[in-house]
PDB file of N, CA and C in Angstrom:
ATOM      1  N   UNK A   1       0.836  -1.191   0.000  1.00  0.00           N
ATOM      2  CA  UNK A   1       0.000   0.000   0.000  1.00  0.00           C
ATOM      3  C   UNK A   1       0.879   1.252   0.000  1.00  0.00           C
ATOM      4  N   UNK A   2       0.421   1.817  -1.189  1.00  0.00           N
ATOM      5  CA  UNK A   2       1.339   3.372  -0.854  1.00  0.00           C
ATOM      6  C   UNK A   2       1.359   4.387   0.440  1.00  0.00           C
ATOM      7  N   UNK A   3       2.204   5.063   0.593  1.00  0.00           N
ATOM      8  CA  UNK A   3       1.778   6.365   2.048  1.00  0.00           C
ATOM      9  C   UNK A   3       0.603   7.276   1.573  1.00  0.00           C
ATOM     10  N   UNK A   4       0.375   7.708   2.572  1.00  0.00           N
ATOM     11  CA  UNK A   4      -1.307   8.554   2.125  1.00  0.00           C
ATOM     12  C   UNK A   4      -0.945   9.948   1.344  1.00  0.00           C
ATOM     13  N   UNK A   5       0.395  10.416   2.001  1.00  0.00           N
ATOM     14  CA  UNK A   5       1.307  11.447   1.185  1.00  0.00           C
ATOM     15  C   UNK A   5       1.714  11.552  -0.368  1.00  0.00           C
ATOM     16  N   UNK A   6       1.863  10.422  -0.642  1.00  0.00           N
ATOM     17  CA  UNK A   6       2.124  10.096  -2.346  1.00  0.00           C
ATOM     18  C   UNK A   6       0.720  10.116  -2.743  1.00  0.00           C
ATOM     19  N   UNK A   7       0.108   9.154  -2.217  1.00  0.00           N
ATOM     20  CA  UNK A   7      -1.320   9.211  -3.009  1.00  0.00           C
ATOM     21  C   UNK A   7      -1.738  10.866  -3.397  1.00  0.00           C
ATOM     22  N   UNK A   8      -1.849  11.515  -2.177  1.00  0.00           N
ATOM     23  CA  UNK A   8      -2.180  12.934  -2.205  1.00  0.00           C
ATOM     24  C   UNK A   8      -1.423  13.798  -3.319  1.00  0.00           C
ATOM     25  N   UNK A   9      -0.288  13.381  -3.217  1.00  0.00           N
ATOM     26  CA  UNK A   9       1.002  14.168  -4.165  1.00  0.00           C
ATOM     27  C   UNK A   9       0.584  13.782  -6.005  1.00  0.00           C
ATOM     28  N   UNK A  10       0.080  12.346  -5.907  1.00  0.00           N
ATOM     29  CA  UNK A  10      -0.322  11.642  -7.258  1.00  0.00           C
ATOM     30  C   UNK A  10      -1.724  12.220  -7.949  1.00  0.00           C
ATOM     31  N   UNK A  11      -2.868  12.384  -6.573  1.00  0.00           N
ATOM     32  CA  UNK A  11      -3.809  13.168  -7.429  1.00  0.00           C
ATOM     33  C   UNK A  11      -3.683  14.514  -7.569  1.00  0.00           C
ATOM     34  N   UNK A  12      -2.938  15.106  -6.861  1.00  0.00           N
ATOM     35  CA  UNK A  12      -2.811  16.741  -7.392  1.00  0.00           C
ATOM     36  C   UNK A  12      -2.288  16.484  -8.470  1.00  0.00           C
ATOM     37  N   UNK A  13      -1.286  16.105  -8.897  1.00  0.00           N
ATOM     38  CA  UNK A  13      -0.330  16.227  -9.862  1.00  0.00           C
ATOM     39  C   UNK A  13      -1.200  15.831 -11.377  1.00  0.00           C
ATOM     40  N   UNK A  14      -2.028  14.774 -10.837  1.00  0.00           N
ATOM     41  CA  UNK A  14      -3.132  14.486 -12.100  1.00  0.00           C
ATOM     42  C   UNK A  14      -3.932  15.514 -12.686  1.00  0.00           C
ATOM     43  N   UNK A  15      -4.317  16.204 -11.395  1.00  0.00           N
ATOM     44  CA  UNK A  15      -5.016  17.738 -11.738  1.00  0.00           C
ATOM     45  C   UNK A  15      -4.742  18.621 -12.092  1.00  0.00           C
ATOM     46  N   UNK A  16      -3.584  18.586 -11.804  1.00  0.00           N
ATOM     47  CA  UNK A  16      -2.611  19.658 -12.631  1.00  0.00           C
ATOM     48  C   UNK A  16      -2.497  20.241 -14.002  1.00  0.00           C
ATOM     49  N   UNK A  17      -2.193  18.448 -14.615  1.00  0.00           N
ATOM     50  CA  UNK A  17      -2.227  18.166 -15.683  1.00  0.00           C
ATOM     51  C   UNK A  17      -3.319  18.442 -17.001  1.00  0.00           C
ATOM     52  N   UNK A  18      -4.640  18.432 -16.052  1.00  0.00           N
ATOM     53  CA  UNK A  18      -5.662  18.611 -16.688  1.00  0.00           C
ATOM     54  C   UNK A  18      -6.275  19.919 -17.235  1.00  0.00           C
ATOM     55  N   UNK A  19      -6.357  19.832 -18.998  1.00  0.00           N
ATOM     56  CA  UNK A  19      -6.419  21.434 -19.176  1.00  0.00           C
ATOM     57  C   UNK A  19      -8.031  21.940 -18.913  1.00  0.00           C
ATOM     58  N   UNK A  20      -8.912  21.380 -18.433  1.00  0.00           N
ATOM     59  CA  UNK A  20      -9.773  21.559 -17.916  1.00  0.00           C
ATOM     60  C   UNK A  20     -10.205  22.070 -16.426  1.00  0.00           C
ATOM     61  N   UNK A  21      -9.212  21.716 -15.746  1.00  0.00           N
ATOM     62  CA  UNK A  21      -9.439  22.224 -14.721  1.00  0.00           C
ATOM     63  C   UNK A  21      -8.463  23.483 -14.451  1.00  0.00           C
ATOM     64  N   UNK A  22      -9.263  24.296 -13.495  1.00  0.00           N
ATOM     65  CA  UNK A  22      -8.903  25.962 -12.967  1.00  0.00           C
ATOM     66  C   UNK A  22      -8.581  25.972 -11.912  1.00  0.00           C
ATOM     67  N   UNK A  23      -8.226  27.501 -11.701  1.00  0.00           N
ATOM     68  CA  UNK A  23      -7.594  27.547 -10.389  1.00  0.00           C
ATOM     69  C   UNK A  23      -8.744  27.486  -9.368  1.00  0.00           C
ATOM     70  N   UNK A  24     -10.357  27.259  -9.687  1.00  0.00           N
ATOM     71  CA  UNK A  24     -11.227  27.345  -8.606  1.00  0.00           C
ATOM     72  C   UNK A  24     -11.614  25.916  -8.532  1.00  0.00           C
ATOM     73  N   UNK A  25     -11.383  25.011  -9.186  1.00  0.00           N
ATOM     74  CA  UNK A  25     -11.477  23.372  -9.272  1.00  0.00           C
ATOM     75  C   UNK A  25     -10.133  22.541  -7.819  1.00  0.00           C
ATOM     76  N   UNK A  26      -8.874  23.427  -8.552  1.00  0.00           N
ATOM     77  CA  UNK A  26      -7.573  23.015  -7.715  1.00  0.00           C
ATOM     78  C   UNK A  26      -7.960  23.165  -6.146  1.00  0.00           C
ATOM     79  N   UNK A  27      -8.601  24.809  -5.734  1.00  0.00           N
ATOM     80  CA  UNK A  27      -8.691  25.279  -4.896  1.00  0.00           C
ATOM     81  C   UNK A  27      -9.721  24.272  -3.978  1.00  0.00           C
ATOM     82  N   UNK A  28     -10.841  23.825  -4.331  1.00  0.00           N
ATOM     83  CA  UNK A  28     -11.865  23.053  -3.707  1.00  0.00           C
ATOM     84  C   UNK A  28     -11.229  21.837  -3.916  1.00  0.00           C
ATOM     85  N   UNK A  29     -10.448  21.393  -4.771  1.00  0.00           N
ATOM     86  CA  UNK A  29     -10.096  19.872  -4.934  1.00  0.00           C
ATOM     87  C   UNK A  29      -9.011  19.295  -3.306  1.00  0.00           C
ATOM     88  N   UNK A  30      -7.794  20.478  -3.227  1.00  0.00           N
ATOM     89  CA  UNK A  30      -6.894  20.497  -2.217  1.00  0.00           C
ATOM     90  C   UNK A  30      -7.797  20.275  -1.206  1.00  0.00           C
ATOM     91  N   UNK A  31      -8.441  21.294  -0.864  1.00  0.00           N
ATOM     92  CA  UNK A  31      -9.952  21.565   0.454  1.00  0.00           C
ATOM     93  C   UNK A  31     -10.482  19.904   0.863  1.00  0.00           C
ATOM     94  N   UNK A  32     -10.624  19.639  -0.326  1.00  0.00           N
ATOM     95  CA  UNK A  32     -11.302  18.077  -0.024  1.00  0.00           C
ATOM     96  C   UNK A  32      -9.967  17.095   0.093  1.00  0.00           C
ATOM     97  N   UNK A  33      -9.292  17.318  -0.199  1.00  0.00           N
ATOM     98  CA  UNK A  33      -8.099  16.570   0.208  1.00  0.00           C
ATOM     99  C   UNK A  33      -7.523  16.543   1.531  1.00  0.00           C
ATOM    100  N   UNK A  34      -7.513  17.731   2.415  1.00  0.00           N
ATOM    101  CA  UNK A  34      -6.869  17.838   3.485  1.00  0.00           C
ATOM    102  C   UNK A  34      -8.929  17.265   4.178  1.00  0.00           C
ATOM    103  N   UNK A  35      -9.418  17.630   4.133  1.00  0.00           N
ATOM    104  CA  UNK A  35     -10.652  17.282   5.009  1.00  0.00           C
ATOM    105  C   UNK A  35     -10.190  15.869   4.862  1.00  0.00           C
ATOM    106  N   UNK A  36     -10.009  14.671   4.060  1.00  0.00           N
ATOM    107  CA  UNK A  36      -9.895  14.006   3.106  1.00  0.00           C
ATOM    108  C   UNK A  36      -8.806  13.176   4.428  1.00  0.00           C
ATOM    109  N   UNK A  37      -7.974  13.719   4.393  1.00  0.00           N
ATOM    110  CA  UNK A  37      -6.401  13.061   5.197  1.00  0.00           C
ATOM    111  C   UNK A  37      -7.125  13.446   7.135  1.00  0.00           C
ATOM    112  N   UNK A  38      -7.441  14.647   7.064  1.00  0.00           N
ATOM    113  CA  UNK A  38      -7.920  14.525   8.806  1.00  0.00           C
ATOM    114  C   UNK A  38      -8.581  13.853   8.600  1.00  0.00           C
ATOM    115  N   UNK A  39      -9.634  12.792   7.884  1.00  0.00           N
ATOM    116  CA  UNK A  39     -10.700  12.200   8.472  1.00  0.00           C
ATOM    117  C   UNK A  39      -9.941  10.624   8.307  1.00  0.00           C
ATOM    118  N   UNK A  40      -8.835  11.073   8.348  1.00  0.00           N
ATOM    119  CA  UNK A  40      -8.466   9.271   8.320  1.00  0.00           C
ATOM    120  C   UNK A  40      -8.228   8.715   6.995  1.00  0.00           C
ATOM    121  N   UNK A  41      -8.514   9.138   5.778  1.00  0.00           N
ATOM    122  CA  UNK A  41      -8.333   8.543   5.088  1.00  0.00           C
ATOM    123  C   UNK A  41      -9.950   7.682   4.569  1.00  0.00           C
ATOM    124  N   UNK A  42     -10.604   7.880   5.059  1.00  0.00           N
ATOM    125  CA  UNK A  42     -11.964   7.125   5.129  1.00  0.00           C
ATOM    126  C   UNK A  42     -12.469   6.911   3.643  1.00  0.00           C
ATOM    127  N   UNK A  43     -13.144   5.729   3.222  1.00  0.00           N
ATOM    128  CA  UNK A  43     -13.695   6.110   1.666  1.00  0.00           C
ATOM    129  C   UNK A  43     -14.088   7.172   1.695  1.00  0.00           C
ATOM    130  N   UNK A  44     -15.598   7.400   2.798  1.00  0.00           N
ATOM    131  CA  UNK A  44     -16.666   8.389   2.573  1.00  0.00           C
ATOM    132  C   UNK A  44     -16.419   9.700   3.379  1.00  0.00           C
ATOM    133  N   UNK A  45     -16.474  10.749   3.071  1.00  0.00           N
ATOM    134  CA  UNK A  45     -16.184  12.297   3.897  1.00  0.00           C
ATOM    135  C   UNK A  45     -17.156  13.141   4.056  1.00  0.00           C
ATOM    136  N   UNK A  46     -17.981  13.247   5.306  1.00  0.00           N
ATOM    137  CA  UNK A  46     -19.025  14.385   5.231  1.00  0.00           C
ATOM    138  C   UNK A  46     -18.412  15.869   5.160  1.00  0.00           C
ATOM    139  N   UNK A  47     -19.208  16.507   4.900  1.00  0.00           N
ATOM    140  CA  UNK A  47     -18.699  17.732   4.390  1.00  0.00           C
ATOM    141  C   UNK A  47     -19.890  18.179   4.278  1.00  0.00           C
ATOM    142  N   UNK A  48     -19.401  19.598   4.531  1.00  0.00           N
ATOM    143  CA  UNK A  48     -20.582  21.081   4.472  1.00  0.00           C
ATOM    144  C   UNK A  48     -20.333  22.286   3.327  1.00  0.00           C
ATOM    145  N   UNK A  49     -21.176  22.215   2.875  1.00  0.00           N
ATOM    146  CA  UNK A  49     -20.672  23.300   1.728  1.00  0.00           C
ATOM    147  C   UNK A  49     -20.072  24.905   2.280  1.00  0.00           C
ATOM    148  N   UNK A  50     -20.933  25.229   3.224  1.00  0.00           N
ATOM    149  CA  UNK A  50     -20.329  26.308   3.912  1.00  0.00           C
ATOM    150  C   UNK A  50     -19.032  26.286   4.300  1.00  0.00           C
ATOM    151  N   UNK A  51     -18.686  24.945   5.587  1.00  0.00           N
ATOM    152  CA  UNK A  51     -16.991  24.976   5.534  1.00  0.00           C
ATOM    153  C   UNK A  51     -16.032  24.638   4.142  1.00  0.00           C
ATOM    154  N   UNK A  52     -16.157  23.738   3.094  1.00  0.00           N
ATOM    155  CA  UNK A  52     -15.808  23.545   2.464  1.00  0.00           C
ATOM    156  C   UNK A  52     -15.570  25.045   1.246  1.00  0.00           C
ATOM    157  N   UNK A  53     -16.271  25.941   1.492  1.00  0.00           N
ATOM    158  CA  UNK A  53     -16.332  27.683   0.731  1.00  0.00           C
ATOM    159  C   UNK A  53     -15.797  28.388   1.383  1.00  0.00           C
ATOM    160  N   UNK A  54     -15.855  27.775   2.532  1.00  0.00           N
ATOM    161  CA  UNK A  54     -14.368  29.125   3.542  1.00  0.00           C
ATOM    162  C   UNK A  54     -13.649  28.694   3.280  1.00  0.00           C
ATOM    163  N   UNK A  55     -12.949  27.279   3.242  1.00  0.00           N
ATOM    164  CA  UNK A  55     -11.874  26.687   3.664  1.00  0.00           C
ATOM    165  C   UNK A  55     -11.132  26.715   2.044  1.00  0.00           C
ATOM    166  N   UNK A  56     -12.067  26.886   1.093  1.00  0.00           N
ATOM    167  CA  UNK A  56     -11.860  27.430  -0.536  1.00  0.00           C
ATOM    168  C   UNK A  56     -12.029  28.570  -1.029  1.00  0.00           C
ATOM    169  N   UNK A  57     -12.184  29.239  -0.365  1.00  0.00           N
ATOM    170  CA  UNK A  57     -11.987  31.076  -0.424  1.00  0.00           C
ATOM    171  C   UNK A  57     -13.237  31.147  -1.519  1.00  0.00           C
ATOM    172  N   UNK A  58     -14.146  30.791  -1.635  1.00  0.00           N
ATOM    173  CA  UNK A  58     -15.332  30.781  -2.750  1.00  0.00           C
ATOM    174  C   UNK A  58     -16.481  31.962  -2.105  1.00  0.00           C
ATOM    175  N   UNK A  59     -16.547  32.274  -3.112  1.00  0.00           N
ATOM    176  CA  UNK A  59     -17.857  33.661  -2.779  1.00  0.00           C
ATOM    177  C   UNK A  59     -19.397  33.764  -3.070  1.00  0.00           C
ATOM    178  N   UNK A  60     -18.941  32.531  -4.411  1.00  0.00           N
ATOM    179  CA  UNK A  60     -20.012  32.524  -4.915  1.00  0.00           C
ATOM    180  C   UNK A  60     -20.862  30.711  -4.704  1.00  0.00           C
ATOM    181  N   UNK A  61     -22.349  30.674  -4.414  1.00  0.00           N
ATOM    182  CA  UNK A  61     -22.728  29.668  -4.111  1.00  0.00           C
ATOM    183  C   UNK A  61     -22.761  28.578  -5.535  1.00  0.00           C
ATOM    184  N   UNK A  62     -22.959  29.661  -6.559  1.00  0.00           N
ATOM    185  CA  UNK A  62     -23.395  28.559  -8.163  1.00  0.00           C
ATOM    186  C   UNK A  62     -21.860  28.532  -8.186  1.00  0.00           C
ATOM    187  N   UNK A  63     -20.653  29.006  -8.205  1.00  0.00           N
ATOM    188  CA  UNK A  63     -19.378  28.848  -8.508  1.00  0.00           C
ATOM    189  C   UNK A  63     -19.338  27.702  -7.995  1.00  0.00           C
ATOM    190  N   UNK A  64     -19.311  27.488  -6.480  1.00  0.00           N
ATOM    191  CA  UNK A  64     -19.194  26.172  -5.567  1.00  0.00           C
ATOM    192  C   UNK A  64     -19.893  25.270  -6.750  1.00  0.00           C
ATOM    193  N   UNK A  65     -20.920  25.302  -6.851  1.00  0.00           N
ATOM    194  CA  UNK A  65     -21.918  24.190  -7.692  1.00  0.00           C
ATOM    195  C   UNK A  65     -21.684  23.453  -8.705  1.00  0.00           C
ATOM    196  N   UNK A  66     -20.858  24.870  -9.670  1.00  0.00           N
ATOM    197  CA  UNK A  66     -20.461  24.580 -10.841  1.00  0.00           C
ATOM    198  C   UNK A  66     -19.343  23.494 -10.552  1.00  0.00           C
ATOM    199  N   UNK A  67     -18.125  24.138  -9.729  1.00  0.00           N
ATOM    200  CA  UNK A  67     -16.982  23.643  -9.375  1.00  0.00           C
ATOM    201  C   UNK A  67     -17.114  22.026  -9.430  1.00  0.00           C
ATOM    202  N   UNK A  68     -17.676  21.925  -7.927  1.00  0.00           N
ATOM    203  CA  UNK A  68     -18.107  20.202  -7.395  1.00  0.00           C
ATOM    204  C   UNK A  68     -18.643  19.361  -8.218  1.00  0.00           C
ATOM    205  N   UNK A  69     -20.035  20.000  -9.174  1.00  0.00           N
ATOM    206  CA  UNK A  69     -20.366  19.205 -10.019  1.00  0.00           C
ATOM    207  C   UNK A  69     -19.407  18.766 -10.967  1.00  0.00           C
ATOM    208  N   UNK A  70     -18.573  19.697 -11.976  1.00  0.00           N
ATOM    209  CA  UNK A  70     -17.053  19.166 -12.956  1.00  0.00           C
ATOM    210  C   UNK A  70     -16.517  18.379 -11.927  1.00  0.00           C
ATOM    211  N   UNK A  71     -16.078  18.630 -10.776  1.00  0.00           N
ATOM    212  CA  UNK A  71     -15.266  17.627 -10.861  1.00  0.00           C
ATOM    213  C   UNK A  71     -15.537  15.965 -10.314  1.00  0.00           C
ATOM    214  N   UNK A  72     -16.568  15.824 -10.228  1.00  0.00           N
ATOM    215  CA  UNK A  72     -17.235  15.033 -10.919  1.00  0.00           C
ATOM    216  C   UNK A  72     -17.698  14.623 -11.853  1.00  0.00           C
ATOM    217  N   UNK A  73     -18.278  15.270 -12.890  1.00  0.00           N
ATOM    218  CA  UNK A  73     -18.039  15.275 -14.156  1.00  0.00           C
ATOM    219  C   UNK A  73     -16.162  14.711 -14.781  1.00  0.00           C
ATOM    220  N   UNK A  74     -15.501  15.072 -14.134  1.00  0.00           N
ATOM    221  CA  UNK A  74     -13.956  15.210 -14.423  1.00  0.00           C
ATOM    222  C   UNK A  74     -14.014  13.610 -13.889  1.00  0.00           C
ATOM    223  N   UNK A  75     -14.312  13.087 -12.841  1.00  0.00           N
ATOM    224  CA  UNK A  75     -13.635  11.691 -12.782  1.00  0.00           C
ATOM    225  C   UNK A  75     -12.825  11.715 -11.253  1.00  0.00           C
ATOM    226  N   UNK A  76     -13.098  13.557 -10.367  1.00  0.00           N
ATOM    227  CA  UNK A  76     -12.119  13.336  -9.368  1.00  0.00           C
ATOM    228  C   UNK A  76     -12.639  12.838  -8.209  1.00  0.00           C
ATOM    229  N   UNK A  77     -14.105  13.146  -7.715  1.00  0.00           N
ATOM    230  CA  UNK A  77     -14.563  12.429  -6.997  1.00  0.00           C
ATOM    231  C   UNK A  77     -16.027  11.682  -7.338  1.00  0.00           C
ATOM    232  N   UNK A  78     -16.251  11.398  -6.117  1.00  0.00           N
ATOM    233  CA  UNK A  78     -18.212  10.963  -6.003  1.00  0.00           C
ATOM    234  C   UNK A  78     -18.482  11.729  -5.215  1.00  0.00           C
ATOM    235  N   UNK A  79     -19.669  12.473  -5.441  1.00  0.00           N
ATOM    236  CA  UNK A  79     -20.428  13.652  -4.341  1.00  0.00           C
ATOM    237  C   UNK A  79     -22.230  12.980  -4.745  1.00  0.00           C
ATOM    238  N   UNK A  80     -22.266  13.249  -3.311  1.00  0.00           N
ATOM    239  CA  UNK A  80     -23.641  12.910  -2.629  1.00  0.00           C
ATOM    240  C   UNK A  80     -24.011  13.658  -2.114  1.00  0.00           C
ATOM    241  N   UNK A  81     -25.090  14.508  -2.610  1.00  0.00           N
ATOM    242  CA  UNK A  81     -25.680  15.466  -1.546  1.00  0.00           C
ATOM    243  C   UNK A  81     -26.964  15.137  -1.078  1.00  0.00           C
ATOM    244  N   UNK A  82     -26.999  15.451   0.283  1.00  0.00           N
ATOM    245  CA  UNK A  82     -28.044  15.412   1.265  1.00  0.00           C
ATOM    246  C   UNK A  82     -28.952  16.379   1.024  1.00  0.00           C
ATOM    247  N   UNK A  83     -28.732  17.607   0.520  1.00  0.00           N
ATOM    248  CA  UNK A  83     -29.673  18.754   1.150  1.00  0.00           C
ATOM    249  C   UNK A  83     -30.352  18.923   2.188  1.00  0.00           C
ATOM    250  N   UNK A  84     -29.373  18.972   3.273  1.00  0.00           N
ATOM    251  CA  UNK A  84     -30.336  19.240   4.333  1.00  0.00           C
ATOM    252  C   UNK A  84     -28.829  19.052   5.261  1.00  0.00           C
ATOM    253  N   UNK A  85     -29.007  20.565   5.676  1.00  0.00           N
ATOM    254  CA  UNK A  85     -27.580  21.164   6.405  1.00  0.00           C
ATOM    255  C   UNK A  85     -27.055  20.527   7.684  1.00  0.00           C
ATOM    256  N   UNK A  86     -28.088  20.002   8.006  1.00  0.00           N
ATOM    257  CA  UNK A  86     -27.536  19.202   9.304  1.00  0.00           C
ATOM    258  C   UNK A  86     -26.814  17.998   9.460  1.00  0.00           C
ATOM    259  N   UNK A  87     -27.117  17.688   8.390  1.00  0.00           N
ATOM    260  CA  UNK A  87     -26.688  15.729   8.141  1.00  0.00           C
ATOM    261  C   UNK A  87     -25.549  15.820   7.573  1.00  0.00           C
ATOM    262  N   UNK A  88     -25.284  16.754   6.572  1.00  0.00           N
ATOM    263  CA  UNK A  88     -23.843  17.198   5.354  1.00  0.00           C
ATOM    264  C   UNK A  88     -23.980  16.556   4.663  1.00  0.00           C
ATOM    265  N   UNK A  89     -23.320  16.554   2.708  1.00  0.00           N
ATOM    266  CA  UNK A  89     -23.173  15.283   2.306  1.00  0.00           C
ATOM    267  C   UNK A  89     -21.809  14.859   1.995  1.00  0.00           C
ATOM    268  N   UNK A  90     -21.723  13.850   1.162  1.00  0.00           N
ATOM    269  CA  UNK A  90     -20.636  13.154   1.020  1.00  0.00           C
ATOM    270  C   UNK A  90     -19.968  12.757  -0.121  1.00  0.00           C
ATOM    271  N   UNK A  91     -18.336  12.637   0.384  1.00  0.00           N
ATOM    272  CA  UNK A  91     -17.990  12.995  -1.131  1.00  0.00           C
ATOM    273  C   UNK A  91     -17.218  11.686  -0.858  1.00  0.00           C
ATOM    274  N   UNK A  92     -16.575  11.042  -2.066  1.00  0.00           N
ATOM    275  CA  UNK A  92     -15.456   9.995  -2.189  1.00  0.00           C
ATOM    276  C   UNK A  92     -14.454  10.528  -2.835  1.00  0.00           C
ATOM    277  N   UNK A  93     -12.821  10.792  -2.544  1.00  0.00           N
ATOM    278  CA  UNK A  93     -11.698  10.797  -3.444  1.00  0.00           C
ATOM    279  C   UNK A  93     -11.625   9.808  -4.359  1.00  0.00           C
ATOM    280  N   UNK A  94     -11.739   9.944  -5.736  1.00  0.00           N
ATOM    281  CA  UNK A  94     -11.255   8.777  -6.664  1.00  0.00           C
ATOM    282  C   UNK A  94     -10.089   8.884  -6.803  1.00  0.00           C
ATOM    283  N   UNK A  95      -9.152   7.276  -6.207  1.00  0.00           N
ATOM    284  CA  UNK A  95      -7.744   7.457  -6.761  1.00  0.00           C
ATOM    285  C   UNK A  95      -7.119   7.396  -8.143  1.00  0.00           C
TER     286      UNK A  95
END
């Protein structure tokens, strides 16, 4: 099994690469990465769109929308949303 550090180092670097993605994709992608490593490493990661827009300097709510949805669309994660602020939803890192 690789260290959780390379893995991390392997999907940025994938994203990087990609001429599709922006600097507001990178910005939320990292965000979910470090939530991503504090939670252990876990498949599944709850998450709040509110912390996840501070913690991504995002201003705008459809930006967030747009963002999360590509990158899914893109292949980088799985997102599950709850709608409904209390519960959060959930995203998966695809390696």
């Amino acid at each position: 099994m690789m260290p959780q550090t390379y893995i991390i180092s392997e999907l940025y670097g994938k994203m990087t690469e990609d001429p599709r993605v922006t600097v507001w994709h990178i910005s939320l992608y990292v965000t979910m990465l470090i939530l991503w490593q504090q939670a252990g490493f876990k498949k599944q990661v709850k998450i709040s769109r509110k912390k996840l827009m501070t913690k991504a300097h995002f201003g705008s709510i459809t930006t967030y929308h747009k963002c999360i949805n590509q990158l899914c669309d893109f292949g980088y994660i799985l997102y599950r949303p709850t709608y409904d602020c209390y519960s959060g939803s959930v995203i998966e890192i695809i390696p």
